[in-house]
Protein backbone atom coordinates (compact mmCIF):
# COMPACT_ATOMS: atom_id res chain seq x y z
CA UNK A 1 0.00 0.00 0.00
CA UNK A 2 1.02 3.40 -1.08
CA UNK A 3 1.10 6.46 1.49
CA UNK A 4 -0.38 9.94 -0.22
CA UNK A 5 1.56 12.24 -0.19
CA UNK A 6 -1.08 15.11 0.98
CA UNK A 7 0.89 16.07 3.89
CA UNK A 8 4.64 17.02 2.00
CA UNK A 9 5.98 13.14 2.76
CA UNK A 10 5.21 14.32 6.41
CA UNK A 11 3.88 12.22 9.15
CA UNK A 12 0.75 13.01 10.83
CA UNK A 13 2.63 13.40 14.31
CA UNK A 14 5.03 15.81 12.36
CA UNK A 15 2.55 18.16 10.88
CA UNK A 16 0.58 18.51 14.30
CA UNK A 17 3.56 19.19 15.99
CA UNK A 18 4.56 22.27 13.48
CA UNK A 19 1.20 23.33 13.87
CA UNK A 20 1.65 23.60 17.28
CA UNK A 21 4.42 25.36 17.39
CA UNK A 22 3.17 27.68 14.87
CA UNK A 23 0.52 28.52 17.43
CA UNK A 24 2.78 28.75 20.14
CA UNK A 25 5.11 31.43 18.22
CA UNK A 26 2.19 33.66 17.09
CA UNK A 27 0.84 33.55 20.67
CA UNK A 28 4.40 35.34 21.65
CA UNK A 29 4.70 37.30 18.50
CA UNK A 30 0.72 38.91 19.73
CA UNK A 31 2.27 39.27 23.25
CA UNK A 32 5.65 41.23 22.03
CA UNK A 33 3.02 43.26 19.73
CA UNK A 34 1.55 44.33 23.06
CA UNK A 35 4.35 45.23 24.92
CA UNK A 36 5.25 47.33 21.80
CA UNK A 37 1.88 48.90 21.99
CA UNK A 38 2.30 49.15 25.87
CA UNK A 39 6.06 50.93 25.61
CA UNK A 40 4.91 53.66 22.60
CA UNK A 41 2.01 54.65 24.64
CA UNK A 42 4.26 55.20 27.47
CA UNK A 43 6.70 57.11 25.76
CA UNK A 44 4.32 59.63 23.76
CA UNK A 45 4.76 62.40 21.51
CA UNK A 46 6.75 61.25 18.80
CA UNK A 47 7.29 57.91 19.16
CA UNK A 48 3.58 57.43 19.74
CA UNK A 49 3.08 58.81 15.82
CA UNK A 50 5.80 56.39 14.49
CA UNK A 51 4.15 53.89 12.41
CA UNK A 52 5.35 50.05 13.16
CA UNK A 53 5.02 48.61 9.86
CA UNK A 54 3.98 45.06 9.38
CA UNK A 55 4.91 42.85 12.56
CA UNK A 56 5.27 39.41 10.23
CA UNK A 57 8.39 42.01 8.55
CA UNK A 58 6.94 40.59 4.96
CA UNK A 59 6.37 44.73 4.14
CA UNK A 60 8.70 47.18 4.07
CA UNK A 61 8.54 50.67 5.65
CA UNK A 62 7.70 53.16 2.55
CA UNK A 63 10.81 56.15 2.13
CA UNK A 64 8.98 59.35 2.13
CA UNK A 65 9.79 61.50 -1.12
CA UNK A 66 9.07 65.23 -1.38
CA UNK A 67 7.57 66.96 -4.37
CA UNK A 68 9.91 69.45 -6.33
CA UNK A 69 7.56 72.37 -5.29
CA UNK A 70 7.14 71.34 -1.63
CA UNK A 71 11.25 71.83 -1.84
CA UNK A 72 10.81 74.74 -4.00
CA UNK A 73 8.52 76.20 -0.66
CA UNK A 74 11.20 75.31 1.95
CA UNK A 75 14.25 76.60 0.70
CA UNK A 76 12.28 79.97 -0.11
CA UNK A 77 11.31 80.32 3.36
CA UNK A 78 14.50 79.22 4.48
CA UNK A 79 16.01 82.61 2.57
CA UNK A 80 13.00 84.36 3.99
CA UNK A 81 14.40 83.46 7.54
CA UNK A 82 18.50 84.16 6.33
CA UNK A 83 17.48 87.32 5.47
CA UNK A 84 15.80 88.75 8.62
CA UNK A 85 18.48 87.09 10.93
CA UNK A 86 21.31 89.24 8.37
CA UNK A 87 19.54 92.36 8.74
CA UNK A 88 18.29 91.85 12.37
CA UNK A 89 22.17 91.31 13.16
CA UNK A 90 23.49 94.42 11.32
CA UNK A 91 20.53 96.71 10.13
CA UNK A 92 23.34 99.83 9.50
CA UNK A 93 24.89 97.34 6.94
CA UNK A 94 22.35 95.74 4.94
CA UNK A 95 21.31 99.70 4.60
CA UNK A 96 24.50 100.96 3.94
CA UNK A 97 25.30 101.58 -0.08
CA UNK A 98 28.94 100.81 -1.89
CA UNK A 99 30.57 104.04 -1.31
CA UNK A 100 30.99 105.88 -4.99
CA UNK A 101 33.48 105.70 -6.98
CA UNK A 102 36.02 108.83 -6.68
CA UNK A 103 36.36 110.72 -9.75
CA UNK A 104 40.06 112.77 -9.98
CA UNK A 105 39.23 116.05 -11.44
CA UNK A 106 41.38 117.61 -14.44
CA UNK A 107 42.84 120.16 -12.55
CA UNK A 108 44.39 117.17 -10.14
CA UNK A 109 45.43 115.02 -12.85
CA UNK A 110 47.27 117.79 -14.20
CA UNK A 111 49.12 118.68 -10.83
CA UNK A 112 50.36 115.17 -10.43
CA UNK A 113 51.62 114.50 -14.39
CA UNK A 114 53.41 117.88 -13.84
CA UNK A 115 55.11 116.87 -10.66
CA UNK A 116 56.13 113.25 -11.42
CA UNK A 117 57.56 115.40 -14.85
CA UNK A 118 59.33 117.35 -12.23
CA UNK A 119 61.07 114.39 -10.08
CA UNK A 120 62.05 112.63 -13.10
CA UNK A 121 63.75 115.54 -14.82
CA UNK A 122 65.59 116.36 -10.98
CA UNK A 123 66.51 112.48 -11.10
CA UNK A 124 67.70 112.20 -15.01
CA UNK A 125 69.69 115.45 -13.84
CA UNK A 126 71.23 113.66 -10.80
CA UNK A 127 71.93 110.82 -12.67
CA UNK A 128 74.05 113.14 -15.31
CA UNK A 129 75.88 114.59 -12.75
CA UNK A 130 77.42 111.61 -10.52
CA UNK A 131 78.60 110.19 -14.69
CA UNK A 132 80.07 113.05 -15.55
């Protein structure tokens, strides 16, 4: 006479023992679940809002993504912020212009081609003098 093979090539004894134990580890897995439960409750604020994800571990946590405009809204109110902490810090400087640009007048220019004419001429002069 042939066995079937309905239980895997398994005994009868064998599969009612693995059921067993299959009942016995969900029985602790429920009871770590509530101590879980027990410890976030305890804890509060954030890690009360934390999700758990799936206790068997067959499902992954999801990684949150942010849109390109939620980014775009951030980092404009981050500048927002920079801003009024630079000019909150120094209010004189964020007012305060670049100084202009000094203009030499014609008269001026003239003085100081004239005199650098002068000490050149005294220094070719000099020059002449200690060769000669």
């Amino acid at each position: 006479m042939r066995q079937k093979p309905s239980l895997g090539g398994r005994s009868r004894q064998d599969s009612e023992f693995l059921a067993a134990a299959l009942i016995g580890y969900q029985q602790r897995r429920a009871e770590i679940d509530g101590k879980i439960a027990e410890l976030r409750q305890q804890l509060g604020g954030r890690w009360s809002s934390v999700p758990a994800g799936s206790s068997d571990g067959t499902r992954p946590l999801r990684k949150r993504t942010m849109s390109a405009a939620g980014r775009k809204r951030i980092a404009e109110a981050q500048r927002k912020r920079w801003q009024a902490f630079h000019q909150a810090q120094d209010p004189a400087a964020a007012k305060k212009a670049a100084p202009a640009a000094r203009r030499m007048s014609a008269a001026g220019r003239k003085r100081i081609a004239e005199a650098t004419k002068k000490r050149w001429a005294a220094f070719r002069k000099a020059k002449k003098a200690q060769a000669g």
